[in-house]
Structures are given as structure tokens and as C-alpha cells.
C-alpha atoms as a PDB file:
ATOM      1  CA  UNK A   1     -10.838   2.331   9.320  1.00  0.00           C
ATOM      2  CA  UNK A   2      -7.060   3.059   8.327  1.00  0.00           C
ATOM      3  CA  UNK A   3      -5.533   3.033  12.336  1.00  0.00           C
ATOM      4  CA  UNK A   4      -2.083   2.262  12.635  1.00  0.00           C
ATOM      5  CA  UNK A   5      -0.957   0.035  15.419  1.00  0.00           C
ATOM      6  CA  UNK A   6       2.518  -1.363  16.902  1.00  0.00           C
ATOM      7  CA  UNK A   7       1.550  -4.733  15.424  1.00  0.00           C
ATOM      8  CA  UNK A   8       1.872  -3.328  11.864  1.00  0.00           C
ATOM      9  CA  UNK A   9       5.186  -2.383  12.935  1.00  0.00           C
ATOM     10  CA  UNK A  10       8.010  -4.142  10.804  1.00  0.00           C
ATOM     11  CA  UNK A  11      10.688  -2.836  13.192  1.00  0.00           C
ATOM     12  CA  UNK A  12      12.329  -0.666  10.841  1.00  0.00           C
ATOM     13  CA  UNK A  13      11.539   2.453  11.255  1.00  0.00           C
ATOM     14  CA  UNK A  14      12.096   3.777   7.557  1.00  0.00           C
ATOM     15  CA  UNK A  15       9.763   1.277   6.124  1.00  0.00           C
ATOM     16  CA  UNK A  16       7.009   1.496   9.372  1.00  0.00           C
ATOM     17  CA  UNK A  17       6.776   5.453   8.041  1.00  0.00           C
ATOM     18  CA  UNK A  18       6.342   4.437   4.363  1.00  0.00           C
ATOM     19  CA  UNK A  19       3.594   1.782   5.351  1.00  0.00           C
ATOM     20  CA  UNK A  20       2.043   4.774   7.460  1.00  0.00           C
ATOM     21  CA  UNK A  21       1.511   6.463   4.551  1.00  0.00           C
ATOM     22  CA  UNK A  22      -0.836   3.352   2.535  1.00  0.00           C
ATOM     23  CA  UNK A  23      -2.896   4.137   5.945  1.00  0.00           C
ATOM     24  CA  UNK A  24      -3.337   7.802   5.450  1.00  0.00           C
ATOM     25  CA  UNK A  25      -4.185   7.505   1.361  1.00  0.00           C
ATOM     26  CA  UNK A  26      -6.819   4.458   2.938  1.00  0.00           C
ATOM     27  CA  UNK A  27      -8.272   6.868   4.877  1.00  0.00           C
ATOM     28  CA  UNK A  28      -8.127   9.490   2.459  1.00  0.00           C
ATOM     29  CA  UNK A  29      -9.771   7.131   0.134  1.00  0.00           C
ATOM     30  CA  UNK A  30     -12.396   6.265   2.706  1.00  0.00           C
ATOM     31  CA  UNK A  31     -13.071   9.907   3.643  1.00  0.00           C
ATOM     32  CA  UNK A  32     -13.892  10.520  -0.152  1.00  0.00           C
ATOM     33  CA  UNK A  33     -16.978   7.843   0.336  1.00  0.00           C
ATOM     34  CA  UNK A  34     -17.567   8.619   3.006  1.00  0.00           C
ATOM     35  CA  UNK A  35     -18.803  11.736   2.042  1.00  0.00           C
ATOM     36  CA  UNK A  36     -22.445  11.900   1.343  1.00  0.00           C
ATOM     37  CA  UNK A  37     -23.043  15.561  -0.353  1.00  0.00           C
ATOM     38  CA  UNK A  38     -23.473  13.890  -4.035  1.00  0.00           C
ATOM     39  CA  UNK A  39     -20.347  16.142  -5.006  1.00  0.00           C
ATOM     40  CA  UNK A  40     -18.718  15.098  -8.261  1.00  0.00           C
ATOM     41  CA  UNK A  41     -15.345  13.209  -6.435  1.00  0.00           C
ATOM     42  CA  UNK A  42     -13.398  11.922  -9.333  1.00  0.00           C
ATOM     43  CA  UNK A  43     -10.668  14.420  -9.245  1.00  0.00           C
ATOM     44  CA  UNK A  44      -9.845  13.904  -5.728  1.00  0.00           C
ATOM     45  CA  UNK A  45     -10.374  10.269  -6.276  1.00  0.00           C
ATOM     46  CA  UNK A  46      -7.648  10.256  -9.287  1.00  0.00           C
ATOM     47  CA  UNK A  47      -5.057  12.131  -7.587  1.00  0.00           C
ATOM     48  CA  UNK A  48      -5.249   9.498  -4.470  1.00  0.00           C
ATOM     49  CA  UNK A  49      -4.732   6.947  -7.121  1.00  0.00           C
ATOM     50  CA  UNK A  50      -2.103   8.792  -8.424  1.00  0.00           C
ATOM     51  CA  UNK A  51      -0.227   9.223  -5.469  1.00  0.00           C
ATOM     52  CA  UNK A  52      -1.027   5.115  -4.328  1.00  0.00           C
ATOM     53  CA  UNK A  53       1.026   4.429  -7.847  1.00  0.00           C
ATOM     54  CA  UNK A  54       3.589   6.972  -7.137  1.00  0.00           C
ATOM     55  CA  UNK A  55       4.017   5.533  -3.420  1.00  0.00           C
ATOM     56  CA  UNK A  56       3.991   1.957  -3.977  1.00  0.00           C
ATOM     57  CA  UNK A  57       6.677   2.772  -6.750  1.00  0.00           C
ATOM     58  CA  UNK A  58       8.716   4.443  -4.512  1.00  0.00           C
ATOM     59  CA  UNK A  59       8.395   2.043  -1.851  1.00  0.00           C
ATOM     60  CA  UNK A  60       8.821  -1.177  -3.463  1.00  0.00           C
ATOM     61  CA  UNK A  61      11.946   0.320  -4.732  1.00  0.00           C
ATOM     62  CA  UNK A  62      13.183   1.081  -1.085  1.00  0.00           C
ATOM     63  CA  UNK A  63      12.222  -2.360   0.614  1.00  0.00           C
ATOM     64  CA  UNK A  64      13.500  -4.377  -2.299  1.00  0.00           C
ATOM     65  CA  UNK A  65      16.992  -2.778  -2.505  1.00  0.00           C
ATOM     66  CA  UNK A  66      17.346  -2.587   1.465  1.00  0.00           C
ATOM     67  CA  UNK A  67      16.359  -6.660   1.697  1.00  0.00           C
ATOM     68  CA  UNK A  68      18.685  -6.992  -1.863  1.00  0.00           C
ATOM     69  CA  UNK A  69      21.896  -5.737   0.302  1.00  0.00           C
ATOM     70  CA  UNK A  70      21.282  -8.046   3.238  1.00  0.00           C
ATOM     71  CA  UNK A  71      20.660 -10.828   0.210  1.00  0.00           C
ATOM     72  CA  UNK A  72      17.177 -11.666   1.710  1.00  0.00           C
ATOM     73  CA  UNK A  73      16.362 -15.046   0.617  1.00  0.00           C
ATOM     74  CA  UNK A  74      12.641 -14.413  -0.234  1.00  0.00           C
ATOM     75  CA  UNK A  75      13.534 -11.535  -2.029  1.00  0.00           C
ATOM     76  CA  UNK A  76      11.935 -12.735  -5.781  1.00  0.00           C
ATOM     77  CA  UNK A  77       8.736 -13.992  -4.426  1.00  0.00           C
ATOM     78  CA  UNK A  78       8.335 -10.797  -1.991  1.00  0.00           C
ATOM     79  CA  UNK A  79       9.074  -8.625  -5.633  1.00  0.00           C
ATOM     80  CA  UNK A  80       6.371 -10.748  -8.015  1.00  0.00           C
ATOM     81  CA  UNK A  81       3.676  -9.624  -5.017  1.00  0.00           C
ATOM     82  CA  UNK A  82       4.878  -6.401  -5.597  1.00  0.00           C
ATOM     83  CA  UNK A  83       4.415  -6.550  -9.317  1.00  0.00           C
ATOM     84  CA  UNK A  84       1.504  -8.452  -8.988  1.00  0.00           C
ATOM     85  CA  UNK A  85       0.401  -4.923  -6.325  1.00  0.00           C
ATOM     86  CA  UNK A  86       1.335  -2.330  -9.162  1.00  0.00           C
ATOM     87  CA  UNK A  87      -0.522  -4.238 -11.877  1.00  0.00           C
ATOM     88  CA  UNK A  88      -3.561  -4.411  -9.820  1.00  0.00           C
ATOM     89  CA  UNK A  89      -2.998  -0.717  -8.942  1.00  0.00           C
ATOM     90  CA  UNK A  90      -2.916   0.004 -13.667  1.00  0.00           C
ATOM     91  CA  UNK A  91      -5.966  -2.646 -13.916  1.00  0.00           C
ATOM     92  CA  UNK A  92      -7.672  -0.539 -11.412  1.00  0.00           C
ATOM     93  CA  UNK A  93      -6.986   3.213 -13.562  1.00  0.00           C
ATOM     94  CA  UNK A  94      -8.365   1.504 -16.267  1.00  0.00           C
ATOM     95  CA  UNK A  95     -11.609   1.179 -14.643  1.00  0.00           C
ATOM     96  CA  UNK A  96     -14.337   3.552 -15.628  1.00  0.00           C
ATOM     97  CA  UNK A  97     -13.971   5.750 -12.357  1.00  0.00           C
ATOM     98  CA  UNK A  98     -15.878   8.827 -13.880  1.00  0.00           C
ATOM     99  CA  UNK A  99     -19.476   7.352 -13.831  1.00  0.00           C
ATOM    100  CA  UNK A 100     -18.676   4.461 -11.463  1.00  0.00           C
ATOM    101  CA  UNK A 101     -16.394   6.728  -8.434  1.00  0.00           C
ATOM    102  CA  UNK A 102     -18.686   4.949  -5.535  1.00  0.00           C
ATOM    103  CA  UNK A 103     -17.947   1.221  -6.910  1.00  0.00           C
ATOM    104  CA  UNK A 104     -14.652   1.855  -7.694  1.00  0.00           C
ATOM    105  CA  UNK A 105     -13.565   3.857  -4.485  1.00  0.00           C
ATOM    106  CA  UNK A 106     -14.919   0.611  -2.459  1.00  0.00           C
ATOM    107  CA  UNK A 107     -12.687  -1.901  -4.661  1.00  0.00           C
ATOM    108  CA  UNK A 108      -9.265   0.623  -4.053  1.00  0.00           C
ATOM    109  CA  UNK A 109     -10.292   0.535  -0.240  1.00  0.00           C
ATOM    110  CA  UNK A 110     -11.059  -3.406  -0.050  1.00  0.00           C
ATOM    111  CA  UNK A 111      -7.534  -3.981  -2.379  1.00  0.00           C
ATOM    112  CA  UNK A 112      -6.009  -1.549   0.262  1.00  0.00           C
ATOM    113  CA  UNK A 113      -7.324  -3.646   3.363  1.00  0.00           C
ATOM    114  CA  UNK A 114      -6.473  -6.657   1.794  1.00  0.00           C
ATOM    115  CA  UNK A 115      -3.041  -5.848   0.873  1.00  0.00           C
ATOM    116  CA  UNK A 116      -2.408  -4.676   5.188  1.00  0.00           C
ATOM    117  CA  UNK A 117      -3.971  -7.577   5.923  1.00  0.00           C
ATOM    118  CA  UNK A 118      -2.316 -10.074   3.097  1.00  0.00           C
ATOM    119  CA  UNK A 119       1.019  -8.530   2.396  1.00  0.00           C
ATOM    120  CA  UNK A 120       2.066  -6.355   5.251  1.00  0.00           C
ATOM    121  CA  UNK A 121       1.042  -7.761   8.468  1.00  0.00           C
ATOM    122  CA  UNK A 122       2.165 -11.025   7.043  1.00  0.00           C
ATOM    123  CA  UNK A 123       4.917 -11.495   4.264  1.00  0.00           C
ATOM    124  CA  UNK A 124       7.007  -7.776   5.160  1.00  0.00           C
ATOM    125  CA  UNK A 125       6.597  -9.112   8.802  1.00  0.00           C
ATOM    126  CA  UNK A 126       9.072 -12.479   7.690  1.00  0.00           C
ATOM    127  CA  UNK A 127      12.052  -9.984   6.711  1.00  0.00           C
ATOM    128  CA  UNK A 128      11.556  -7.714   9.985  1.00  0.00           C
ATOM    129  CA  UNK A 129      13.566 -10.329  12.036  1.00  0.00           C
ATOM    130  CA  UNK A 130      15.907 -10.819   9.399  1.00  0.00           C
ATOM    131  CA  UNK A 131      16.537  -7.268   9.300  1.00  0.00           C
ATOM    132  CA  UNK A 132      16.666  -6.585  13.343  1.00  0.00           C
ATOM    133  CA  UNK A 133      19.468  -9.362  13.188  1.00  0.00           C
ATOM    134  CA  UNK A 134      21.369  -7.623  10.796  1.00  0.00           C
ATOM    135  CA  UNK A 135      21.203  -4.212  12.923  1.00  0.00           C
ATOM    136  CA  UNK A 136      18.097  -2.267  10.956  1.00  0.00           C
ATOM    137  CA  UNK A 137      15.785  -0.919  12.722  1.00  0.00           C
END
């Protein structure tokens, strides 16, 4: 479900291994529901959360102070989707996961897809040019 291919590629290869790793937690994520043994899943399903918060944070950081040197000029609306990506990510640990790990596994898998589909493939890929011009790759 959670393949990498070139045409995620942003054409810098610090932030192509960063977005490599939202794959692997989506497929960690989908190998948790995946599983069918009626196993109790909520601590494995909490520490993939944990380390999808601790990611993003680290991420966002990276990309925004990379495109902040080169003085992107989307650089505040590409930060408010990254707020708006963190708060989703707190809205979502609120949720009850204990009793409801199936239902809530699914909605941290479809945000996941979504955010490939929404934020990656198409807003990050408007600063890879930018970027390649200035010499990062």
C-alpha cells in the first residue's frame, strides 16, 4: 500500500529519505490492521503514532529552514499545511484508540494517503524545481 516510487521523488535527496520514512510508518500502520489474530494492538499502534509526531516534527523543521535560506516564496502557506498536519496528527491522540484501535488505525492510514497524495506529490513537488535551480539535490 505504502510503495515508494521516482515520482514521489522531490529531487533532493535529504528530504526524498525523510518522505521514505511517512511510507515505512504507513506500512507499519497498515501491517498492524492488517493483522487478523484479535491481538490487543494499541501499544504498537501508539508508538507508530508517536514516532509519526516525532517525524513530522523533525521534518517540517528540516524542509522549512532549507526552503527559509533559499527565501522560498510559498514558504508561509507550505508551513500553515504543516501546522494544520501536526494538529491533525494531536486531534488524532486524542481519539479513544484503546477500544476503537481498528477505526482509528484506518483514519491514521487514510490521513497518511491523503497527505502523499495532497501534500507531497503536489505542494513539496512546487519547491523541488526551485531547489534543483539553486543547486540542491
Amino acid at each position: 500500500m505504502f510503495q515508494w516510487k521516482d515520482s514521489y521523488s522531490c529531487k533532493v535527496r535529504q528530504i526524498d529519505e525523510q518522505h521514505k520514512q511517512l511510507f515505512k510508518l504507513g506500512e507499519d500502520l497498515n501491517k498492524i490492521i492488517s493483522n487478523k489474530d484479535g491481538e490487543d494492538r494499541y501499544d504498537e499502534i501508539m508508538n507508530v503514532l508517536k514516532e509519526l509526531k516525532e517525524y513530522t516534527i523533525y521534518h517540517f523543521k528540516f524542509e522549512e529552514e532549507l526552503l527559509k535560506i533559499y527565501d522560498y516564496p510559498q514558504l508561509s502557506m507550505h508551513k500553515e499545511e504543516h501546522r494544520a498536519f501536526i494538529e491533525k496528527i494531536m486531534e488524532l491522540e486524542t481519539e479513544d484508540i484503546d477500544s476503537e484501535q481498528r477505526k482509528v488505525t484506518i483514519d491514521i492510514l487514510i490521513f497518511i494517503a491523503n497527505w502523499i497524495e495532497k501534500h507531497i506529490v503536489k505542494v513539496d513537488m512546487q519547491y523541488s524545481e526551485f531547489l534543483n535551480e539553486k543547486g540542491i539535490h
